[in-house]
N, C-alpha and C. Protein backbone atom coordinates (compact mmCIF):
# COMPACT_ATOMS: atom_id res chain seq x y z
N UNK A 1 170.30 45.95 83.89
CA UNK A 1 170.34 47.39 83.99
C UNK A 1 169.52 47.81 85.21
N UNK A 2 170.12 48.43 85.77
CA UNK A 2 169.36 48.76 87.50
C UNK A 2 168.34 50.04 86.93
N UNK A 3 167.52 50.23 87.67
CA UNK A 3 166.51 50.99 87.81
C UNK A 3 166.06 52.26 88.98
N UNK A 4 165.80 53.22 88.50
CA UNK A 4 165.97 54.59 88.86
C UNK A 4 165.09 55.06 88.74
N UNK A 5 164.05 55.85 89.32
CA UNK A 5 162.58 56.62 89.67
C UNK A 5 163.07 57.51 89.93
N UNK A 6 162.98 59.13 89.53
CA UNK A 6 162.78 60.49 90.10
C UNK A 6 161.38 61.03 89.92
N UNK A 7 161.53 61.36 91.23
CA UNK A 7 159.74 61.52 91.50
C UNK A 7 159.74 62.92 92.09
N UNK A 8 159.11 64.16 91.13
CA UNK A 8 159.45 65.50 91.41
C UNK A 8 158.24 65.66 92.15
N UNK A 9 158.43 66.65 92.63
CA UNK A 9 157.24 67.11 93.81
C UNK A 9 157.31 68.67 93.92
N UNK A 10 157.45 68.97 92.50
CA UNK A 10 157.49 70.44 92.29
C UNK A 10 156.24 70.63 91.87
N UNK A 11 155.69 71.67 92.31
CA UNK A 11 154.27 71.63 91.41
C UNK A 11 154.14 72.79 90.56
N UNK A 12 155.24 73.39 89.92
CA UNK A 12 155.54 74.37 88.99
C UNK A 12 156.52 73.57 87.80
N UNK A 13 156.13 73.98 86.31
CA UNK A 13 156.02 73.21 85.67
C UNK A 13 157.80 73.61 85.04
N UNK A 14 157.61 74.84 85.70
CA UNK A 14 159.49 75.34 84.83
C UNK A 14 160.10 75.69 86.36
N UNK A 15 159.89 75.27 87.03
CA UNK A 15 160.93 75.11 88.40
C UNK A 15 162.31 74.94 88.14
N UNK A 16 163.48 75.74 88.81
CA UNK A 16 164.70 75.79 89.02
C UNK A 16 165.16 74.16 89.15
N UNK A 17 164.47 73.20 89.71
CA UNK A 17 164.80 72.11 90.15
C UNK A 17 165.17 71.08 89.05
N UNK A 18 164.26 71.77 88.19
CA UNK A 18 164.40 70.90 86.66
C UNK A 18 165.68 70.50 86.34
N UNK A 19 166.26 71.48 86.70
CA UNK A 19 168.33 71.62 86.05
C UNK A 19 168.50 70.81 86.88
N UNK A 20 168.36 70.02 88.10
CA UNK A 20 168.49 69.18 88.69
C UNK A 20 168.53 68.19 87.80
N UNK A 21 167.08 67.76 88.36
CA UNK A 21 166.70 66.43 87.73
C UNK A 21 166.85 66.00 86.10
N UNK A 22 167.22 67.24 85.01
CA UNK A 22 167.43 66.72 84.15
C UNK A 22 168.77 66.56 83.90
N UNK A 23 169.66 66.84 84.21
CA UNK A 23 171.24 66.74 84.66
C UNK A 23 171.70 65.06 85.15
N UNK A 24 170.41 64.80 86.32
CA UNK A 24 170.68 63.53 86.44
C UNK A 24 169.95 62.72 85.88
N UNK A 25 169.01 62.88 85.32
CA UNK A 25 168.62 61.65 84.67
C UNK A 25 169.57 61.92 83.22
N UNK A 26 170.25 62.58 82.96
CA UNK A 26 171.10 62.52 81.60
C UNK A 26 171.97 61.89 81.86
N UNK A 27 172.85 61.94 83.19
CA UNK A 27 174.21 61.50 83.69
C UNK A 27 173.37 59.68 83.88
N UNK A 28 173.22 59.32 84.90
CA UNK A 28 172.41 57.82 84.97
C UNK A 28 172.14 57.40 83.84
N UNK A 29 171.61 57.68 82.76
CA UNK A 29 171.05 57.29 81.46
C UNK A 29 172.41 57.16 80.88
N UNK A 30 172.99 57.70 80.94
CA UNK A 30 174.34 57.37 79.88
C UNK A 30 175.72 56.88 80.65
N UNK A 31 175.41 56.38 81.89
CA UNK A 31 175.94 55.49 82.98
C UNK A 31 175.49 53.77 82.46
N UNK A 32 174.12 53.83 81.65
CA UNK A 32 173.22 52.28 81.61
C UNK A 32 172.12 51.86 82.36
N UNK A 33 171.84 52.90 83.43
CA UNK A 33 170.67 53.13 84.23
C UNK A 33 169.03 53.34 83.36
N UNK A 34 167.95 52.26 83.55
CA UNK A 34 166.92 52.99 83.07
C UNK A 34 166.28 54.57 84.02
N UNK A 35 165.93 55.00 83.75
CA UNK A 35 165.15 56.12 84.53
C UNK A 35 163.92 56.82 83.50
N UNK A 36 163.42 56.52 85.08
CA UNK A 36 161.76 56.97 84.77
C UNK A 36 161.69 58.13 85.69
N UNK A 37 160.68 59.17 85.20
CA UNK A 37 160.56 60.05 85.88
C UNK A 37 158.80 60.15 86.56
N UNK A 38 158.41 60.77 87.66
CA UNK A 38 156.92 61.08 88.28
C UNK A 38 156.90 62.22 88.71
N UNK A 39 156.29 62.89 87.47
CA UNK A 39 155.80 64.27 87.83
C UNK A 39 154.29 64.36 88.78
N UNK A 40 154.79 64.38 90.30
CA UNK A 40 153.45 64.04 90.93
C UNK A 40 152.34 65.05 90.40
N UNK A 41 152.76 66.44 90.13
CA UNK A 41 151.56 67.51 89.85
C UNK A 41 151.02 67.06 88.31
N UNK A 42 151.13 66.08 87.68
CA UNK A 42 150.98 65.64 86.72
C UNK A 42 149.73 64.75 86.63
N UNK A 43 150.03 64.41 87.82
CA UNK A 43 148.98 62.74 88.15
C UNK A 43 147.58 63.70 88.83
N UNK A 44 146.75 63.01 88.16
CA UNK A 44 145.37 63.23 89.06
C UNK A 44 144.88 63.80 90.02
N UNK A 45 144.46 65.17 90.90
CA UNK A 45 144.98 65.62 91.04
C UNK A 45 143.59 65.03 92.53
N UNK A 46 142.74 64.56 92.10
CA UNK A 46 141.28 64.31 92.64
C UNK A 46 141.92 62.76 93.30
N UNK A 47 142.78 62.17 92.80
CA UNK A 47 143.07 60.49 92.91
C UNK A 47 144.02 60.99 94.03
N UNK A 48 145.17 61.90 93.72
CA UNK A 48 146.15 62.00 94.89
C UNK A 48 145.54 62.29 96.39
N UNK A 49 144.50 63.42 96.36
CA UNK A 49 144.22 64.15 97.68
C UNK A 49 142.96 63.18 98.10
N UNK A 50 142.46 62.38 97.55
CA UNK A 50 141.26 60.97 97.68
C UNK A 50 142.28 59.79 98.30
N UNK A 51 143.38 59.57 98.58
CA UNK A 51 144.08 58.43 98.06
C UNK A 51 143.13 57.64 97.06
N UNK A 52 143.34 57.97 96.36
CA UNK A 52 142.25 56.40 95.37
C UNK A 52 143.34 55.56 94.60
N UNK A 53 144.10 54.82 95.50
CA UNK A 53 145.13 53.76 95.34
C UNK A 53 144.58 52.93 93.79
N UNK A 54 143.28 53.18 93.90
CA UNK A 54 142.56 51.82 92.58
C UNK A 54 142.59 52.75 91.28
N UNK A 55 143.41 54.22 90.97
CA UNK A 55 143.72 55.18 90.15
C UNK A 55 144.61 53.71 89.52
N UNK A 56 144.16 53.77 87.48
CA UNK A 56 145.69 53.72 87.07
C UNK A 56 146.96 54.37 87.02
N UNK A 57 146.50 55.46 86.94
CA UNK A 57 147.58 56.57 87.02
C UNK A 57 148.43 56.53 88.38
N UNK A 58 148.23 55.95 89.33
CA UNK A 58 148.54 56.29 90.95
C UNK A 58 149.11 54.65 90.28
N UNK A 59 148.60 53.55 90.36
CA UNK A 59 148.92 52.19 90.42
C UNK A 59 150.31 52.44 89.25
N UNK A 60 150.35 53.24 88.31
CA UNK A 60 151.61 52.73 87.35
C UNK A 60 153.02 53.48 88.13
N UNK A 61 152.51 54.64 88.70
CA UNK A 61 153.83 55.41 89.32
C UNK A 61 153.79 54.73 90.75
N UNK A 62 153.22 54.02 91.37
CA UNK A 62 153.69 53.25 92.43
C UNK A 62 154.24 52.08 92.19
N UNK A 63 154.28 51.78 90.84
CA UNK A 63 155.01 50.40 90.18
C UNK A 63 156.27 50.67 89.98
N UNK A 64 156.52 52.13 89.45
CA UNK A 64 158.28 52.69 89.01
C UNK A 64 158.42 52.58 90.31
N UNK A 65 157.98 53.20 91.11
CA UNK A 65 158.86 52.89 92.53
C UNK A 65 159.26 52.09 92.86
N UNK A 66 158.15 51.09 93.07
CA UNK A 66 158.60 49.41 93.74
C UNK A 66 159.05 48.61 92.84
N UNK A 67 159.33 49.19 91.31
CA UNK A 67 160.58 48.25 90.41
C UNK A 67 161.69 49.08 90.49
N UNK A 68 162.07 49.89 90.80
CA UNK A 68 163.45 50.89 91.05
C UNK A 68 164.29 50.37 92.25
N UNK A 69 165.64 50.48 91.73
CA UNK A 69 166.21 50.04 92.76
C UNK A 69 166.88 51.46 93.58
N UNK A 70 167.21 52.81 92.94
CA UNK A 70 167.23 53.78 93.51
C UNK A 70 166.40 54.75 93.40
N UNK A 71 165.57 55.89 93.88
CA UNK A 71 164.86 56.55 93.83
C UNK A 71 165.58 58.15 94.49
N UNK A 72 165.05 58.99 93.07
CA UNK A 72 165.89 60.21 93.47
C UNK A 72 164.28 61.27 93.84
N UNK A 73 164.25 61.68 95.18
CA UNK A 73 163.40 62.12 95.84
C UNK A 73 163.60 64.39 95.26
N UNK A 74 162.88 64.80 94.29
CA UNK A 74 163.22 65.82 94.25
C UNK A 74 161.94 66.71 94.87
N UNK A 75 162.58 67.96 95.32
CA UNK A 75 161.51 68.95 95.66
C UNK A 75 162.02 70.33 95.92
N UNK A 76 161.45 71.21 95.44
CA UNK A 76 161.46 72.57 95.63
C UNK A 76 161.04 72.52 97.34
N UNK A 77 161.60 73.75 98.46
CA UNK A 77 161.49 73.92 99.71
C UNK A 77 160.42 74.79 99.88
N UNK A 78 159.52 74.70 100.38
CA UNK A 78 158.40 75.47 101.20
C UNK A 78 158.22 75.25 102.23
N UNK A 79 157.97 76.59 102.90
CA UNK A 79 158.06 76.68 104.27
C UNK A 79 158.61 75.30 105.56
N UNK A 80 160.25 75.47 104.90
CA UNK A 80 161.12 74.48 105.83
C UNK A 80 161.04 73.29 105.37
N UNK A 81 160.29 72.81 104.49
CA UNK A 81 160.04 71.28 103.86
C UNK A 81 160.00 71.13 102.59
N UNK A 82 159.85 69.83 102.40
CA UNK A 82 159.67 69.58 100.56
C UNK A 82 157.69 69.95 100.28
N UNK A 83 157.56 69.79 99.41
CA UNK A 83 156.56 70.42 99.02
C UNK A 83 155.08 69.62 99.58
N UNK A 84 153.89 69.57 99.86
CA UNK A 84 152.63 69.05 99.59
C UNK A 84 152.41 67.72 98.53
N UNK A 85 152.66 68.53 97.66
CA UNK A 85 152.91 67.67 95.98
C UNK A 85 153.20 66.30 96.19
N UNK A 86 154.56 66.52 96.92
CA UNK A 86 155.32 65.21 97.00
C UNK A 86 155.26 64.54 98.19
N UNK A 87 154.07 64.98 99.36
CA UNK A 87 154.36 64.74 100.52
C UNK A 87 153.06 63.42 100.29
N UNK A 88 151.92 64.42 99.71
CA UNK A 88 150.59 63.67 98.80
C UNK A 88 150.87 62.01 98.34
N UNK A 89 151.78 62.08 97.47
CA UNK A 89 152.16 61.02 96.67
C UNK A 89 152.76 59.89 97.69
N UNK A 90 153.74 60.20 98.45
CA UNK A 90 154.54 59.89 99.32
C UNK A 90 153.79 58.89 100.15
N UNK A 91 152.67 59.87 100.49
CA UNK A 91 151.09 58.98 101.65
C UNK A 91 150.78 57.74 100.61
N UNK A 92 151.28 57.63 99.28
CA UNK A 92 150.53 56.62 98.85
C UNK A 92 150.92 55.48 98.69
N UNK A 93 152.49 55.49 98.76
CA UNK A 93 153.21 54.81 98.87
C UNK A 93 153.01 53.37 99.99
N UNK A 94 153.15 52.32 99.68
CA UNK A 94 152.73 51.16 100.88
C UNK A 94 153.94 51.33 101.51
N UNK A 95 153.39 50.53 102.99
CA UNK A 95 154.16 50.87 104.11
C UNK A 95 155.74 50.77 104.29
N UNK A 96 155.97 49.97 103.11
CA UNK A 96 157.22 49.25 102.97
C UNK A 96 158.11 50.23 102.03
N UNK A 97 157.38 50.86 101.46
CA UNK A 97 157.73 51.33 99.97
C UNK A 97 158.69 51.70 99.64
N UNK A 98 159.81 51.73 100.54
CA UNK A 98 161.12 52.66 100.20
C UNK A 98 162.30 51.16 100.60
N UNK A 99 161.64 50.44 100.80
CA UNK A 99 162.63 49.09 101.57
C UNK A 99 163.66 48.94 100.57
N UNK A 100 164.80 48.93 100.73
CA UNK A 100 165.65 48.04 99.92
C UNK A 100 166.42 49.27 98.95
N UNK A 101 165.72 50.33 99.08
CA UNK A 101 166.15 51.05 97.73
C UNK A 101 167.09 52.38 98.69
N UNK A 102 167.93 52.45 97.21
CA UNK A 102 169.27 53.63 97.87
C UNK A 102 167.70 55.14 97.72
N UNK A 103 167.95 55.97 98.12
CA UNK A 103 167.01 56.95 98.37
C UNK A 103 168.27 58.36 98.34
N UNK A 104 168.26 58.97 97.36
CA UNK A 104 169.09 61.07 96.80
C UNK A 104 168.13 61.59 96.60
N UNK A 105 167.76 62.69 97.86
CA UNK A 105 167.16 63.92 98.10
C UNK A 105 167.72 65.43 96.63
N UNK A 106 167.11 65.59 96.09
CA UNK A 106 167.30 66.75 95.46
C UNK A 106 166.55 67.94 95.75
N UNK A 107 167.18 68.83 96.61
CA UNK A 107 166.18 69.92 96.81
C UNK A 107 167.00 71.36 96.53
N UNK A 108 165.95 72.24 95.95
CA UNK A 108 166.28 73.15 96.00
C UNK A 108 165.13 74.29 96.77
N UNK A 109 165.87 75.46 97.82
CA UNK A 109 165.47 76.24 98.32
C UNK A 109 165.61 78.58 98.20
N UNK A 110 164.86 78.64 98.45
CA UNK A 110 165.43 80.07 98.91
C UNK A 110 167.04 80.85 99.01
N UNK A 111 167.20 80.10 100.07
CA UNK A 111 168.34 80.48 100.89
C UNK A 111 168.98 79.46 101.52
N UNK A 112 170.00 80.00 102.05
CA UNK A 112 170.44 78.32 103.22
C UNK A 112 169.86 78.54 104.25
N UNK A 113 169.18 78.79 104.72
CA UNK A 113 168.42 78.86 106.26
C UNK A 113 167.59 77.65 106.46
N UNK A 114 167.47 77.06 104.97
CA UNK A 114 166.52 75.42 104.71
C UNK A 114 167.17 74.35 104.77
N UNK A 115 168.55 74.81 104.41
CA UNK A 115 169.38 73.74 104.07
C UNK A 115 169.40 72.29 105.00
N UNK A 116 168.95 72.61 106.26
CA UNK A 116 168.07 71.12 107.11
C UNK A 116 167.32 70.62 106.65
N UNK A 117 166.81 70.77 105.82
CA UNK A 117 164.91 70.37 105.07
C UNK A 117 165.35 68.98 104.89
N UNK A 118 166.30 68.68 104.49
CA UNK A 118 166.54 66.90 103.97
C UNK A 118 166.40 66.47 105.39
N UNK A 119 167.31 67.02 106.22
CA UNK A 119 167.70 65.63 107.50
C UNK A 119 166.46 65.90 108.43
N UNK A 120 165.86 67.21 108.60
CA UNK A 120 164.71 67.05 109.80
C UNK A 120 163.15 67.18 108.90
N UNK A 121 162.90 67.19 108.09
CA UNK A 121 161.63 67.06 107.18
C UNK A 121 161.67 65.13 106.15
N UNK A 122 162.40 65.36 105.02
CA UNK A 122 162.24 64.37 104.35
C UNK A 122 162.70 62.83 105.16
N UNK A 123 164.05 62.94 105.74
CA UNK A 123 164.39 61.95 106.46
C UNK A 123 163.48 60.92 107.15
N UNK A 124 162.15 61.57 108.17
CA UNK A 124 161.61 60.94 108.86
C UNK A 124 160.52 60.24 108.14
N UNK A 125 160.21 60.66 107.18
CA UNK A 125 159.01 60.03 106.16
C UNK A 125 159.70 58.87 105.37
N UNK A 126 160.87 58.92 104.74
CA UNK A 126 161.96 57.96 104.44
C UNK A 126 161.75 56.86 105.02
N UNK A 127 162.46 57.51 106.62
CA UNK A 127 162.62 56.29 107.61
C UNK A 127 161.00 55.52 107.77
N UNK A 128 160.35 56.55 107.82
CA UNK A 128 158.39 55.56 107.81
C UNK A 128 158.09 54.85 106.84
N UNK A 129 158.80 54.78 105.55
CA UNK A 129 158.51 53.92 104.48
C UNK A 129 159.69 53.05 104.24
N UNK A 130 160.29 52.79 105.12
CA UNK A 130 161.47 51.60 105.72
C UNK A 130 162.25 52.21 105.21
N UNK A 131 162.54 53.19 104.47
CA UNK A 131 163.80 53.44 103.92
C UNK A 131 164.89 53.67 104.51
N UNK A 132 166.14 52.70 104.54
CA UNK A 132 167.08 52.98 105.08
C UNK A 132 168.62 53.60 104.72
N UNK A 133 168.49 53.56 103.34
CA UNK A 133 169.91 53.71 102.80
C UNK A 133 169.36 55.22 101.95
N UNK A 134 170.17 56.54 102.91
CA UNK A 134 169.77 57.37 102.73
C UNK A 134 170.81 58.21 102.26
N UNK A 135 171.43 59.02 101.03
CA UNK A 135 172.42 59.56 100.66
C UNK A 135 172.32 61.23 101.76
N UNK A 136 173.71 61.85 101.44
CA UNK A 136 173.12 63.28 102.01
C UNK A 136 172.56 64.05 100.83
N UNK A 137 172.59 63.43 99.51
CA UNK A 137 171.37 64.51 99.00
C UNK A 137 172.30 65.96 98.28
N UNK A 138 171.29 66.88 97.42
CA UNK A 138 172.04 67.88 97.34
C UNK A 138 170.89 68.91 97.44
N UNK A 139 171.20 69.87 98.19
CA UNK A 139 170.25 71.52 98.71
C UNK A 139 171.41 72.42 97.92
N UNK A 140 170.39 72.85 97.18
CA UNK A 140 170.64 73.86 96.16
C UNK A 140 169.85 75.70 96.48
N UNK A 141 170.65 76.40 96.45
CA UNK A 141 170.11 77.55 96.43
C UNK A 141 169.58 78.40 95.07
N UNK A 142 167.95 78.29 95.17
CA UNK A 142 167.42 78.64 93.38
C UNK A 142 168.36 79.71 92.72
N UNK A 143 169.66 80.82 93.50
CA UNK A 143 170.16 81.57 92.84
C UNK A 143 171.00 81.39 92.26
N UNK A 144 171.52 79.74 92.62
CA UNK A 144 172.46 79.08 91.99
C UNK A 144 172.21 78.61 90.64
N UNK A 145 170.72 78.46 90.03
CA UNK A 145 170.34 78.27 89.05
C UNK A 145 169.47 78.91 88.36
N UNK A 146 169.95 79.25 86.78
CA UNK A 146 169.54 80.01 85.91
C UNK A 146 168.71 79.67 84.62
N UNK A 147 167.36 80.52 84.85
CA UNK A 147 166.54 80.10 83.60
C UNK A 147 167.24 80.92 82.40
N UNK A 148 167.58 80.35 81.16
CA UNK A 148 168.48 80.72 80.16
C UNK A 148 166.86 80.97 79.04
N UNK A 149 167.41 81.98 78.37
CA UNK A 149 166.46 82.61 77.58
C UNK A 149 166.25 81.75 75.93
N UNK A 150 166.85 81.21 75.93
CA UNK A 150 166.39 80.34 74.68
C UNK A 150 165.91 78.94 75.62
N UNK A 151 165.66 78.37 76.62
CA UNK A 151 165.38 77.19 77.32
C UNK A 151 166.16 76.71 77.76
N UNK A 152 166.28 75.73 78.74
CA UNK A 152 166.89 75.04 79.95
C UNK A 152 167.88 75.80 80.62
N UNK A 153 168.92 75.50 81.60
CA UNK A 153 169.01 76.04 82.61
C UNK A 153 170.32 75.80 82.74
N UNK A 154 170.97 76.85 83.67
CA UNK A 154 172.71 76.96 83.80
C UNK A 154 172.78 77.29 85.34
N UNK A 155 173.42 76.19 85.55
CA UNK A 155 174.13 75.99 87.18
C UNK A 155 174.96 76.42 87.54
N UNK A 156 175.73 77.19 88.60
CA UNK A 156 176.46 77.69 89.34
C UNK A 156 177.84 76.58 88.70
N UNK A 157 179.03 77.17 88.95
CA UNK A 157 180.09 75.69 88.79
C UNK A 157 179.73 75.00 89.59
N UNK A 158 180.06 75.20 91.45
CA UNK A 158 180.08 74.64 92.42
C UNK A 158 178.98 73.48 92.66
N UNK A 159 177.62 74.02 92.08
CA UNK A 159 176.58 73.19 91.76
C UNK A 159 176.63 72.01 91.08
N UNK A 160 177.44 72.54 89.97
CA UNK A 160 177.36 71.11 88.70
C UNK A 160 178.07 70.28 89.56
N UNK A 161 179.44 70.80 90.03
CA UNK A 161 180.83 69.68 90.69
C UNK A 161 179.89 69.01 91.68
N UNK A 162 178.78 69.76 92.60
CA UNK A 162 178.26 68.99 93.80
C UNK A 162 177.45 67.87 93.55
N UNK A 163 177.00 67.84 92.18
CA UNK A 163 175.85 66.99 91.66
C UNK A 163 176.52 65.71 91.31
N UNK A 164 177.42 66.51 90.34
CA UNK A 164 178.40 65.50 89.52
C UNK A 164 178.60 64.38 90.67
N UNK A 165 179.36 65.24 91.94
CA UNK A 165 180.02 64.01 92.78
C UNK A 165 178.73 63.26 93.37
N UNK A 166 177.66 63.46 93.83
CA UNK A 166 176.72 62.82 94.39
C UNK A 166 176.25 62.02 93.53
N UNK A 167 176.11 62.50 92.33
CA UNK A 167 175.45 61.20 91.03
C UNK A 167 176.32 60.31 90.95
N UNK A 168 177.50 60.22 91.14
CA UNK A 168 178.34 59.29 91.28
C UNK A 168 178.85 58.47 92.15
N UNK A 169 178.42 59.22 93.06
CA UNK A 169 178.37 58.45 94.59
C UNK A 169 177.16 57.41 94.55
N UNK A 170 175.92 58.26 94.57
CA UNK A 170 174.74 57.67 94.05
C UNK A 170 174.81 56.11 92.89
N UNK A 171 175.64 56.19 92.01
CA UNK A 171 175.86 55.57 91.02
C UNK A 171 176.73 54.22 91.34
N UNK A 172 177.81 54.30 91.92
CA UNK A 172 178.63 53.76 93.08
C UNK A 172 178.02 53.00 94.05
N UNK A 173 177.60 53.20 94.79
CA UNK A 173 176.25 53.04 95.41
C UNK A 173 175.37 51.59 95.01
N UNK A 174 175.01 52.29 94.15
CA UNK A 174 173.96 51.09 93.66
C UNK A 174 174.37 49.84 92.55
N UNK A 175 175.44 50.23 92.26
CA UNK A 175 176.13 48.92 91.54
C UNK A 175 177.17 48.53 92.89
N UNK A 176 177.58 49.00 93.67
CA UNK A 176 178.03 47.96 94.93
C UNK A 176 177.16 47.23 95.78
N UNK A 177 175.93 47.83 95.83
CA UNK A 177 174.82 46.53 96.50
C UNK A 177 174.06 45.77 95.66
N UNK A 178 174.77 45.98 94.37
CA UNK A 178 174.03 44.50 93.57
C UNK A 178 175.06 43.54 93.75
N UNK A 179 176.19 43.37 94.58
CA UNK A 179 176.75 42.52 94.69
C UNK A 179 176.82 41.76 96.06
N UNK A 180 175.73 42.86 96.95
CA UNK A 180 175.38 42.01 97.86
C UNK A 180 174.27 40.85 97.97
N UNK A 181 174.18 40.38 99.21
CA UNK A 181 172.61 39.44 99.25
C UNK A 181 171.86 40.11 99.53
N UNK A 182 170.58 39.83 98.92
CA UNK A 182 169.50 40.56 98.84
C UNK A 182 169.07 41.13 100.22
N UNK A 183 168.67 40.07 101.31
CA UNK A 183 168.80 40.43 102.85
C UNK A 183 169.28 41.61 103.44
N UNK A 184 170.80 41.90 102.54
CA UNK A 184 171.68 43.04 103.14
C UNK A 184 171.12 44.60 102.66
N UNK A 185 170.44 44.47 101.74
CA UNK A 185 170.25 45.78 100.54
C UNK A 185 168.94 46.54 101.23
C-alpha cells in the first residue's frame, strides 16, 4: 500500500482548505492509499521557529514524509505565497527531502490574481528539496468553497470535477512509478 503525507500549512484551524484536504484524503483512502496528515500549526510552535530537529514531534512528521511516497503540499495564499506555517516546516525538511516523491500543491487563495503562487513561490523550494516530479496542483478560489452550517464544507461543482481529476491523476501517477526502477522515481 503506497504512502501519502498531506502536510497543511494553514494556520487557521477551520480554513476553506480543509474541503480540500479532506476530500482527498477520503478519495486516496478508499483508492488503498495509507494517508497521514501534518497539521504544521499543530506541532510545537517554539521547536518549528528554533529548528530543534531533536523535537519528537518535528522527528515523527519528518518520518511521514520520508516514508511517503506522494506528498500533498496544502496551503492557504498569503501575500502571493503559501503560508509561513508551511514554509517553517518545509526549512526542516533534510536537503534531500522531497527526492523520489510525486509532490500535489493544494492551494487555496483570494482571488485569481495568486493563481501563480504554485509555479513561482512553492515550485522553487520543491525544486531545493530535490523534488522533481511536480503535479500542476489545484488553486482554488476560497469563494468557491463553503462553510455549511451544521459542519464541513461544499465545493463549487467545477471544484469537486478539478480535484476529482487531479486526485486521480495524482493516483495514476504513483501506482505507474511503482513499476519503475527505483533510480527512475
Amino acid at each position: 500500500m503506497a504512502k501519502v503525507v498531506i502536510i497543511s500549512g494553514s494556520p487557521t484551524p477551520t480554513s476553506r482548505l480543509n474541503a480540500l484536504m479532506e476530500r482527498s484524503q477520503s478519495y486516496l483512502q478508499q483508492q488503498g492509499f495509507e494517508v497521514n496528515t501534518i497539521t504544521v500549526a499543530s506541532l510545537p510552535a517554539e521547536d518549528l521557529i528554533k529548528a530543534n530537529w531533536n523535537s519528537e514531534e518535528i522527528q515523527a512528521a519528518i518520518k511521514l514524509v520520508d516514508e511517503a511516497e506522494g506528498v500533498i503540499l496544502a496551503s492557504p495564499v498569503y501575500k502571493a505565497a503559501y503560508t509561513g506555517v508551511l514554509k517553517v516546516f518545509l526549512d526542516l525538511l533534510p536537503q534531500k527531502g522531497l527526492e523520489g516523491k510525486l509532490v500535489l500543491p493544494l492551494f487555496v487563495g483570494g482571488s485569481m490574481a495568486h493563481l501563480l503562487s504554485i509555479d513561482y513561490a512553492l515550485k522553487p523550494i520543491v525544486s531545493a528539496l530535490s523534488g522533481k516530479h511536480i503535479l500542476s496542483g489545484v488553486y482554488a478560489v476560497d469563494a468557491w468553497i463553503q462553510r455549511l452550517e451544521e459542519g464541513g464544507y461544499s465545493m463549487s461543482e467545477e471544484l469537486e470535477e478539478r480535484l476529482a481529476r487531479t486526485l486521480k491523476e495524482f493516483e495514476t501517477v504513483l501506482a505507474w512509478r511503482k513499476t519503475l526502477p527505483k533510480e527512475l522515481v
